[in-house]
C-alpha atoms as a PDB file:
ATOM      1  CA  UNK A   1      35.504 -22.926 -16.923  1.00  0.00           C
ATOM      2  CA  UNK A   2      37.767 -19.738 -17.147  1.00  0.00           C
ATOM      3  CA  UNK A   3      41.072 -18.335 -18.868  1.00  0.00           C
ATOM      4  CA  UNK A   4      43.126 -16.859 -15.870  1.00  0.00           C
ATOM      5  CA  UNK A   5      45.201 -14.161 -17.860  1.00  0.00           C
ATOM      6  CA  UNK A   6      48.552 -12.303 -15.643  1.00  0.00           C
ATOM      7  CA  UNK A   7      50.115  -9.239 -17.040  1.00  0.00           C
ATOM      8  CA  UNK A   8      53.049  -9.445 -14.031  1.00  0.00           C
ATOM      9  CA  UNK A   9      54.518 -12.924 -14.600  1.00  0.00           C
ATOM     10  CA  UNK A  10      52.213 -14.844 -12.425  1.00  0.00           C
ATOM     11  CA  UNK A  11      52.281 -12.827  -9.336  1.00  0.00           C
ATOM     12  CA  UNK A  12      48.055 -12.051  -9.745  1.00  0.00           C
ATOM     13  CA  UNK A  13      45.922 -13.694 -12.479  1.00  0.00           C
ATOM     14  CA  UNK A  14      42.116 -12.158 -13.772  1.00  0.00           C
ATOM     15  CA  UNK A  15      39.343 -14.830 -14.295  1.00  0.00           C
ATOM     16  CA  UNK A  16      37.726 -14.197 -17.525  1.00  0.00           C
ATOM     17  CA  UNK A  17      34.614 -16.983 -17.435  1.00  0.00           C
ATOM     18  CA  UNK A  18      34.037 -19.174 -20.480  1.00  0.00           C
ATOM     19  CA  UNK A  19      30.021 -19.762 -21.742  1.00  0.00           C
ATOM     20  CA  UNK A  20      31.511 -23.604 -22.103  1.00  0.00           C
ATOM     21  CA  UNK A  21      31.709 -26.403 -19.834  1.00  0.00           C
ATOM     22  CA  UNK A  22      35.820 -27.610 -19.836  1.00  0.00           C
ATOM     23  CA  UNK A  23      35.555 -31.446 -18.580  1.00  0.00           C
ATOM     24  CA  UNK A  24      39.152 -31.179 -16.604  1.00  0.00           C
ATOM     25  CA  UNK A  25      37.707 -34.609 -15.082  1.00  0.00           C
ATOM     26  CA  UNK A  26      36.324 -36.053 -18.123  1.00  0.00           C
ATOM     27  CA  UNK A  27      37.149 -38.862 -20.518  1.00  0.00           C
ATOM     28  CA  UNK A  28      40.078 -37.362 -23.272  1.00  0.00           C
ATOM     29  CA  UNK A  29      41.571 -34.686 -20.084  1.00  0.00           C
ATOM     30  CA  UNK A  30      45.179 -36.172 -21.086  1.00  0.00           C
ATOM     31  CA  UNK A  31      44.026 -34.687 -24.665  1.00  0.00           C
ATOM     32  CA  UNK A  32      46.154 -31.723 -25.460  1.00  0.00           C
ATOM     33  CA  UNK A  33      47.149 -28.880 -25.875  1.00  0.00           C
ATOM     34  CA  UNK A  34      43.561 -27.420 -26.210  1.00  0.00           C
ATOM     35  CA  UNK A  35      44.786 -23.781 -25.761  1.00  0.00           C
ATOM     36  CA  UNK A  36      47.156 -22.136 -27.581  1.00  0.00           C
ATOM     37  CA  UNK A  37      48.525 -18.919 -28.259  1.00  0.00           C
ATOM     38  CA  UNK A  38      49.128 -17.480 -31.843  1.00  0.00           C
ATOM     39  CA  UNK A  39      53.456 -17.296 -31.577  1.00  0.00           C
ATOM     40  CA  UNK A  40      53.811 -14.007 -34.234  1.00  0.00           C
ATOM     41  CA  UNK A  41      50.775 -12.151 -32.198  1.00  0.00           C
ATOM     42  CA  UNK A  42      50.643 -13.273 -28.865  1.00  0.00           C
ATOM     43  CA  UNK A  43      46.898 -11.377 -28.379  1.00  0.00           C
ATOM     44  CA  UNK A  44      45.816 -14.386 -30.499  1.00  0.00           C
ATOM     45  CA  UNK A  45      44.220 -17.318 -28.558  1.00  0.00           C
ATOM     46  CA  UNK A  46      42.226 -20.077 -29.749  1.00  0.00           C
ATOM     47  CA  UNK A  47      40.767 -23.115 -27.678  1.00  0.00           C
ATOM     48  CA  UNK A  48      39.203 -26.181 -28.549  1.00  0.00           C
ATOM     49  CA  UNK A  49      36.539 -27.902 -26.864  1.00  0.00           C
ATOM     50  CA  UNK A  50      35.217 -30.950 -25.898  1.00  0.00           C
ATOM     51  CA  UNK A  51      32.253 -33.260 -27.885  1.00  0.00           C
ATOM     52  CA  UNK A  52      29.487 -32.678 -25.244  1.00  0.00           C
ATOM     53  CA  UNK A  53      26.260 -34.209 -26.408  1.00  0.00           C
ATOM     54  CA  UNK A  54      24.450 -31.463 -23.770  1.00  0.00           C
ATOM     55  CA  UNK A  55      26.103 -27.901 -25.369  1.00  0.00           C
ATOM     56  CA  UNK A  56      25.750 -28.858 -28.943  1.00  0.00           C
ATOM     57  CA  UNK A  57      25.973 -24.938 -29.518  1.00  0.00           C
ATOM     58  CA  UNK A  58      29.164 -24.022 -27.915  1.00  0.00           C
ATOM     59  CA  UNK A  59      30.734 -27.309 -29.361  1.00  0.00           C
ATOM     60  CA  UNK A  60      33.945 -26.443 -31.579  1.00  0.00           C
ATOM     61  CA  UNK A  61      36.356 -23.721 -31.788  1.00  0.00           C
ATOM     62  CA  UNK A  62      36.719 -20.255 -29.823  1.00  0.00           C
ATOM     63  CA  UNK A  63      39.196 -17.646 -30.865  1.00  0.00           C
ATOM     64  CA  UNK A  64      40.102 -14.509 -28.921  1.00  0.00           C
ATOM     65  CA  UNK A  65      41.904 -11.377 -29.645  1.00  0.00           C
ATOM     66  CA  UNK A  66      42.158  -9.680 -26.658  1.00  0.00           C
ATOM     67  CA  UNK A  67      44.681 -11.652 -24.864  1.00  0.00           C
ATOM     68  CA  UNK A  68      41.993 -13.836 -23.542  1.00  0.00           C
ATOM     69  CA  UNK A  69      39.585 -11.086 -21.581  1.00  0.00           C
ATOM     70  CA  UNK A  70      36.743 -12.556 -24.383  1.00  0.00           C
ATOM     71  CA  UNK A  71      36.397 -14.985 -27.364  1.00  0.00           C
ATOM     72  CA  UNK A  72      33.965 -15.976 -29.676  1.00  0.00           C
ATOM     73  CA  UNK A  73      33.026 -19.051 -31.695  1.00  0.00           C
ATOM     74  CA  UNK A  74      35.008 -19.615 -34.826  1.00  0.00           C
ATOM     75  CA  UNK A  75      31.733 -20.225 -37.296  1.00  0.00           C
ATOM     76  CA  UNK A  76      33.722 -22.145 -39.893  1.00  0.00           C
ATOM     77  CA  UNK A  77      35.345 -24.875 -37.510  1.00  0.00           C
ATOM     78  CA  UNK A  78      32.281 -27.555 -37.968  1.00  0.00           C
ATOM     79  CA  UNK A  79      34.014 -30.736 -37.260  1.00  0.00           C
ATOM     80  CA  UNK A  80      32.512 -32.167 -34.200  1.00  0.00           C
ATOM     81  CA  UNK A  81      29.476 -34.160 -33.871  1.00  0.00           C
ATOM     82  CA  UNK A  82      28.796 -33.232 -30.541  1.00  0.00           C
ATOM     83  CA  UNK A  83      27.634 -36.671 -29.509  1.00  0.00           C
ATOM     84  CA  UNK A  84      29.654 -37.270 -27.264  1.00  0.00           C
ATOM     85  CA  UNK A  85      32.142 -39.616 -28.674  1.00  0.00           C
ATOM     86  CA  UNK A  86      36.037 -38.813 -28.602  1.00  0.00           C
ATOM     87  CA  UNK A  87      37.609 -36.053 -26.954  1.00  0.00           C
ATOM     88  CA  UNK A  88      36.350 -33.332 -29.572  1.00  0.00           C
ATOM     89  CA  UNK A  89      39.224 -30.900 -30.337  1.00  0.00           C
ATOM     90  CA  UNK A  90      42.087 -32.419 -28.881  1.00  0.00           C
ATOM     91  CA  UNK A  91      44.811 -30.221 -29.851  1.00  0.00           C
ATOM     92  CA  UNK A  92      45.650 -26.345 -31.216  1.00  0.00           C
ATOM     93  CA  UNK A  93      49.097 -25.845 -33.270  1.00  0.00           C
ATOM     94  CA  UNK A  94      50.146 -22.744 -35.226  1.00  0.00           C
ATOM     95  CA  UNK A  95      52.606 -23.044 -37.986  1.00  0.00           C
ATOM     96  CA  UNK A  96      54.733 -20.069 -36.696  1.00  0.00           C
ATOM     97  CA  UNK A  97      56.826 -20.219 -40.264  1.00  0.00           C
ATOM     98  CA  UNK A  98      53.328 -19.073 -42.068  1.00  0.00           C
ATOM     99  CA  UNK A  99      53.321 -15.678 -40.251  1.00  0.00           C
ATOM    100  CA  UNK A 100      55.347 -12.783 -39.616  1.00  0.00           C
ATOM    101  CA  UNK A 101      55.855 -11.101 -36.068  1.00  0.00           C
ATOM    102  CA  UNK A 102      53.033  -8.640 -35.267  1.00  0.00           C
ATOM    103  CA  UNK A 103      50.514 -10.172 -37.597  1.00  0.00           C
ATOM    104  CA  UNK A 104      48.154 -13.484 -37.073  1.00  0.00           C
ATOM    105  CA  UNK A 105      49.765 -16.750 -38.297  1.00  0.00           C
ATOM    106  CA  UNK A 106      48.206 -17.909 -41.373  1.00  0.00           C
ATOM    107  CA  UNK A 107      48.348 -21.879 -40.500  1.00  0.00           C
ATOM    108  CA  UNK A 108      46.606 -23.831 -38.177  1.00  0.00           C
ATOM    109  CA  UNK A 109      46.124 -27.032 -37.616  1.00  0.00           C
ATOM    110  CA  UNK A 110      43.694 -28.339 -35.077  1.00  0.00           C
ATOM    111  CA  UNK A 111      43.153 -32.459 -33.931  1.00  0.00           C
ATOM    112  CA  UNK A 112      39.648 -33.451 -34.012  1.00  0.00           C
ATOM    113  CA  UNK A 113      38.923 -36.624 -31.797  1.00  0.00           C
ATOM    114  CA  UNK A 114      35.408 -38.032 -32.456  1.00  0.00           C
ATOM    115  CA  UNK A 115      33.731 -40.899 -33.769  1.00  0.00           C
ATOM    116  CA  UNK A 116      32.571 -39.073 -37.169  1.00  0.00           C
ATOM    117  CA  UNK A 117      34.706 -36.640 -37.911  1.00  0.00           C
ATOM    118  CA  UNK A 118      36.147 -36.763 -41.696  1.00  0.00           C
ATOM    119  CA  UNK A 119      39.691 -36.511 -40.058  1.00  0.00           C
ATOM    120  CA  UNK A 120      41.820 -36.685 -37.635  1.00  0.00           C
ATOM    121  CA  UNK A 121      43.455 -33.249 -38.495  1.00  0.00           C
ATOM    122  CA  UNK A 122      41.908 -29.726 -40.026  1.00  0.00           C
ATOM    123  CA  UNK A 123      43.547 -27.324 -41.042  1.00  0.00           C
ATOM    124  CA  UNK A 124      42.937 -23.360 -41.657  1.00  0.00           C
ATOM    125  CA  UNK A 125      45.100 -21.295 -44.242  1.00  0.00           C
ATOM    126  CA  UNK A 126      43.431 -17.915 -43.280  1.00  0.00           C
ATOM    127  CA  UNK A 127      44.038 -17.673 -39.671  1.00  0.00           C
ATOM    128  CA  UNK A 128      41.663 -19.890 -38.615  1.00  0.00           C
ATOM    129  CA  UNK A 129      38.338 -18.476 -40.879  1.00  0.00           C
ATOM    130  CA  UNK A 130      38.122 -21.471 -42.788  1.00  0.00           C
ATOM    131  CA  UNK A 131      38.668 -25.154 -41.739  1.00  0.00           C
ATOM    132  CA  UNK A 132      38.812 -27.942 -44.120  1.00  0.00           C
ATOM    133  CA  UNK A 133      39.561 -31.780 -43.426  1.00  0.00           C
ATOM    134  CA  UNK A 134      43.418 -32.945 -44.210  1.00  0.00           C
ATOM    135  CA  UNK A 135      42.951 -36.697 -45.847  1.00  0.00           C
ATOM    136  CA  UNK A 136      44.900 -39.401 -45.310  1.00  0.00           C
ATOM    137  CA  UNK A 137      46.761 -40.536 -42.114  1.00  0.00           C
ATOM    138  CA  UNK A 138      45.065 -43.302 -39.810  1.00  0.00           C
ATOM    139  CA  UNK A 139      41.843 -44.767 -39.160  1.00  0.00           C
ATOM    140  CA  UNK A 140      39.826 -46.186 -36.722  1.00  0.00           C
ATOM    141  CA  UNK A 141      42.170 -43.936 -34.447  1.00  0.00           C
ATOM    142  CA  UNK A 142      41.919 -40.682 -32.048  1.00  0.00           C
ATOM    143  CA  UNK A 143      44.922 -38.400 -32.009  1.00  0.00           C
ATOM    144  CA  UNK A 144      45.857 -37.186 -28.014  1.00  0.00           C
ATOM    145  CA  UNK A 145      48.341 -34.699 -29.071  1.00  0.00           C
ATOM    146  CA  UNK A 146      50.348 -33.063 -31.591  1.00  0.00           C
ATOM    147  CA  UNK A 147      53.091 -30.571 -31.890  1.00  0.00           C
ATOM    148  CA  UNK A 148      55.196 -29.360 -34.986  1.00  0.00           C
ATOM    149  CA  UNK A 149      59.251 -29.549 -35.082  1.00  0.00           C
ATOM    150  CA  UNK A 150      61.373 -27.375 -36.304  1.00  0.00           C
ATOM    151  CA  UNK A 151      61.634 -30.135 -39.440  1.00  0.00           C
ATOM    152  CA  UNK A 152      58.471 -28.586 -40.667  1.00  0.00           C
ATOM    153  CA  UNK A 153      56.647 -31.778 -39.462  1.00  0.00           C
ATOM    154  CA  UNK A 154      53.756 -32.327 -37.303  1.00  0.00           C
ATOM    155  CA  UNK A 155      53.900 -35.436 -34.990  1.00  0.00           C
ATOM    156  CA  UNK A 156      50.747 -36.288 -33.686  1.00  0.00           C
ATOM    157  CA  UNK A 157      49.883 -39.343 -31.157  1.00  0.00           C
ATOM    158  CA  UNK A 158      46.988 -41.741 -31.222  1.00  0.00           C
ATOM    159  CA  UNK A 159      44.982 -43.934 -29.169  1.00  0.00           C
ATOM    160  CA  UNK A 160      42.062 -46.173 -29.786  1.00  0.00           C
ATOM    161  CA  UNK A 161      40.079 -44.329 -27.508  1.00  0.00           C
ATOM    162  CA  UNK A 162      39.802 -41.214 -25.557  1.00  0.00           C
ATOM    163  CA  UNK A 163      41.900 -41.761 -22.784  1.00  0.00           C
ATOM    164  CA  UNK A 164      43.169 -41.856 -20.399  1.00  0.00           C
ATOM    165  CA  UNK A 165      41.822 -45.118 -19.441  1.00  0.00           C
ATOM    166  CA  UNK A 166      40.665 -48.340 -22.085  1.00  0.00           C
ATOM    167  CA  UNK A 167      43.679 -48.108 -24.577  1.00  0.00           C
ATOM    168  CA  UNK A 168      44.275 -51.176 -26.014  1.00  0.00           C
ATOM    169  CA  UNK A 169      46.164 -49.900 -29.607  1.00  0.00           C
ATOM    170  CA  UNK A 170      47.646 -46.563 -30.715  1.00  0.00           C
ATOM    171  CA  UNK A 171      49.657 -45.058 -33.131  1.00  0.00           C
ATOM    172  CA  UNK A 172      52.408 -42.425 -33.928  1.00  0.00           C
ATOM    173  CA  UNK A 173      52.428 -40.571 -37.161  1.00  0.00           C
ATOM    174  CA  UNK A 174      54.211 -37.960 -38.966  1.00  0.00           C
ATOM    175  CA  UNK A 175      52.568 -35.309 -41.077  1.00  0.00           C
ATOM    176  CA  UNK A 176      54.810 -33.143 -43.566  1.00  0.00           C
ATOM    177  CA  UNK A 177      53.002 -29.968 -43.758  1.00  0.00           C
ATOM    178  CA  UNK A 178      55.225 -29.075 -46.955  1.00  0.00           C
ATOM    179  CA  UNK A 179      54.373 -31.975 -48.761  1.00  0.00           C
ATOM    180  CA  UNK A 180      51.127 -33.056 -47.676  1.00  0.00           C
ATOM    181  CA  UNK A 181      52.337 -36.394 -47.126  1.00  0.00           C
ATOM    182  CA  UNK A 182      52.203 -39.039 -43.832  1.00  0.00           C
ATOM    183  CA  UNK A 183      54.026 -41.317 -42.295  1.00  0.00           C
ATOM    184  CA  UNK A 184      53.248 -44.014 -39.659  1.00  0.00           C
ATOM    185  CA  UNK A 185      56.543 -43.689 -37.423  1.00  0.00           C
ATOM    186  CA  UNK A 186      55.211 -46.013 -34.565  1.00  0.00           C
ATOM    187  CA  UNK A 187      57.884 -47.014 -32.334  1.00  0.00           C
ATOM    188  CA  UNK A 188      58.167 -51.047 -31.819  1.00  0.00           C
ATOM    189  CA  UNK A 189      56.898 -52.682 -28.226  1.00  0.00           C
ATOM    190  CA  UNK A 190      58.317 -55.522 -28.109  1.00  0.00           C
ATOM    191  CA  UNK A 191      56.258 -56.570 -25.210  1.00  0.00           C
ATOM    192  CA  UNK A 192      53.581 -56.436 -27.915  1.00  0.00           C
ATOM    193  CA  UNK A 193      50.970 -55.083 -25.044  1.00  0.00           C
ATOM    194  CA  UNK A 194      47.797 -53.773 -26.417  1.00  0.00           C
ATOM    195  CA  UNK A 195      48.151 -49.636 -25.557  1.00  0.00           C
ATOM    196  CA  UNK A 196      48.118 -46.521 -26.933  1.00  0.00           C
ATOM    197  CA  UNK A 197      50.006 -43.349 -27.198  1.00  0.00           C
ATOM    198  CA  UNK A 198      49.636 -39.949 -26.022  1.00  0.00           C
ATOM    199  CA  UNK A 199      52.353 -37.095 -24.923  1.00  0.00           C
ATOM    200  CA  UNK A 200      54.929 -35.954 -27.486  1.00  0.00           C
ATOM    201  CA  UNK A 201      57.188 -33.628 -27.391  1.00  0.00           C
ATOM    202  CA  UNK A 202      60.038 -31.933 -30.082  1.00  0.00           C
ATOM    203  CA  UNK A 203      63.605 -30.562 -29.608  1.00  0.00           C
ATOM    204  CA  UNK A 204      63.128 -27.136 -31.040  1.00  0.00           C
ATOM    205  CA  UNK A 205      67.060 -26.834 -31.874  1.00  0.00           C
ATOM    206  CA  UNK A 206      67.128 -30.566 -33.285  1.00  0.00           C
ATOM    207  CA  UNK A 207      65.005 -30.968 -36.199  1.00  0.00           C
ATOM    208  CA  UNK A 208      64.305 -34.688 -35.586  1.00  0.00           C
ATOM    209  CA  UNK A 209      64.242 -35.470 -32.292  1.00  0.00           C
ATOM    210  CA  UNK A 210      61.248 -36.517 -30.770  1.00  0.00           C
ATOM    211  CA  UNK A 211      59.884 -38.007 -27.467  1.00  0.00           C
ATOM    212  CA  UNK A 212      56.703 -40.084 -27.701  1.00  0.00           C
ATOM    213  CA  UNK A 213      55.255 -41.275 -24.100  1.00  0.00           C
ATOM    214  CA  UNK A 214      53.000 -44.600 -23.941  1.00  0.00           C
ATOM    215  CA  UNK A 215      49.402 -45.076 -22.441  1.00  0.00           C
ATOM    216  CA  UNK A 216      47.421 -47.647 -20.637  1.00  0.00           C
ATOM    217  CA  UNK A 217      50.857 -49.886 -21.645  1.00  0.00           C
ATOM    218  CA  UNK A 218      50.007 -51.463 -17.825  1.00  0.00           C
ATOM    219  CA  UNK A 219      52.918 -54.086 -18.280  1.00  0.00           C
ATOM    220  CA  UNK A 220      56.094 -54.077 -17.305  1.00  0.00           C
ATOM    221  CA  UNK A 221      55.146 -50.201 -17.203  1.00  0.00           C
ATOM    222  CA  UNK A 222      54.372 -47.205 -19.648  1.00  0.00           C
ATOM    223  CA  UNK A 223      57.658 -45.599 -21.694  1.00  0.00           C
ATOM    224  CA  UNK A 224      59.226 -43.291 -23.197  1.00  0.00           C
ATOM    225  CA  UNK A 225      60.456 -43.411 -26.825  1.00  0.00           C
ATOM    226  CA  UNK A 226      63.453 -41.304 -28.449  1.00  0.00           C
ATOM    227  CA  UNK A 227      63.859 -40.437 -31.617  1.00  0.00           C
ATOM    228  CA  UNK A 228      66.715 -38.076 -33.356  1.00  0.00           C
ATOM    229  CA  UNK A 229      65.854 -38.820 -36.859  1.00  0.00           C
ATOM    230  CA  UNK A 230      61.780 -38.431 -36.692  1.00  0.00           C
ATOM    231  CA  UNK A 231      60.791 -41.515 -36.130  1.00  0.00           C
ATOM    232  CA  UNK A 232      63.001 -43.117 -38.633  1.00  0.00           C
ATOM    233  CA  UNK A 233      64.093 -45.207 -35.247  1.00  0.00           C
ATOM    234  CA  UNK A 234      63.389 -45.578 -32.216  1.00  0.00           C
ATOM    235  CA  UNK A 235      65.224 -45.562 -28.329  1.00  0.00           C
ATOM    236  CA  UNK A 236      63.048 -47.158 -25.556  1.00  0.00           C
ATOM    237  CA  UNK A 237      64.500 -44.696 -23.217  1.00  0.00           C
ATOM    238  CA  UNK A 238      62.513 -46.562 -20.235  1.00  0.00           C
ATOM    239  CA  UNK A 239      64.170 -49.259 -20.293  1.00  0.00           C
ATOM    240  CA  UNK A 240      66.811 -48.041 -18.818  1.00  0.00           C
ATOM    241  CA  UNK A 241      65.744 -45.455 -16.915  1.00  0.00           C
ATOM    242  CA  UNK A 242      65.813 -45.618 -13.062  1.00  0.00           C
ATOM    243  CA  UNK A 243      62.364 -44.341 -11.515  1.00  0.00           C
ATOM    244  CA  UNK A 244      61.245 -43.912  -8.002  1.00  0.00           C
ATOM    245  CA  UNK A 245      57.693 -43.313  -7.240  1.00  0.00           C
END
């Protein structure tokens, strides 16, 4: 794999090889986002890999701080088993509210999808030196993705497996990073078809509203739910949507 960094917009990008396989083809690709870039300091990048049984060593997290031209293994993220279960770090998110502009944001919170793990969710107070498990929130579950709202909660989807292929259950739950607290915000299917859950996405200037996408939901077809009042309740917005493929 590489990080292809541009400087003019996207006209020309720079290759900058990773010492890590990436598995864009494998089991857990819909898992996301793996990359992300630290919003108060945007030299800040950290990535998460997959579980690979065969590169037990460059299993976990990688941080850089040159704007991607090199990165190094984060030596306090040890939350994957690397035996190849689950989709090992399945998502990145910085709590941009824990940093100032020009300096690394203090929060993180990273999604750990494997068989063993002591959590679905970690999370670093010191910039991403220290990891430590968060308890609570589901079981017998792998989270696909999660992103944080301008609410000040995180909303994080789950699948039974890796995806995206085999789902048959999945949940959606809400984490308040204030209070340390979750909630299981699941929308109803009232097909009641065994599938899971995967892209999300938050209104940044409605604290609230939330779109959840199904996976592997194979009849009548996967949906999208709407929320405006997180996850309180729930619009099946497919259902009424007109789609042409």
């Amino acid at each position: 794999g590489a990080v292809l960094v541009s400087s003019d917009r996207g006209n020309t990008f720079t290759p900058h090889p990773l010492s890590f396989r990436v598995g864009g083809n494998e089991d857990g690709r819909n898992a996301g986002e793996r990359l992300q870039v630290d919003p108060n300091l945007g030299s800040v990048l950290f990535y998460g890999t997959m579980n690979d049984s065969s590169q037990a060593s460059t299993n976990g997290l990688w941080k850089s701080t040159d704007q991607g031209a090199s990165c190094s293994k984060v030596s306090g993220f040890n939350a994957l088993s690397s035996d190849g279960t689950g989709a090992g770090v399945a998502f990145v998110a910085f709590y941009e509210p824990s940093g100032v502009k020009g300096s690394p944001t203090k929060t993180i919170f990273a999604g750990v999808s494997t068989s063993t793990a002591a959590s679905t969710l970690y999370k670093s107070t010191d910039g991403g030196v220290t990891w430590a498990a968060v308890s609570g929130g589901p079981t017998g579950q792998m989270p696909q993705r999660g992103v944080i709202g301008p609410d000040g909660n995180m909303y994080i989807t789950y699948g039974n497996a890796p995806g995206p292929n085999g789902m048959t259950a999945g949940q959606v739950w809400k984490y308040s990073i204030g209070l340390n607290t979750w909630q299981n915000i699941t929308p109803p299917d009232k097909y009641n078809y065994p599938s899971g859950f995967s892209g999300v996405a938050v209104d940044p200037a409605k604290p609230g509203t939330v779109v959840v996408m199904t996976m592997d939901h194979w009849w009548p077809s996967d949906t999208m739910y709407r929320s405006t009042n997180g996850g309180t309740s729930w619009v099946d917005v497919g259902a009424t949507a007109t789609r042409d493929s």
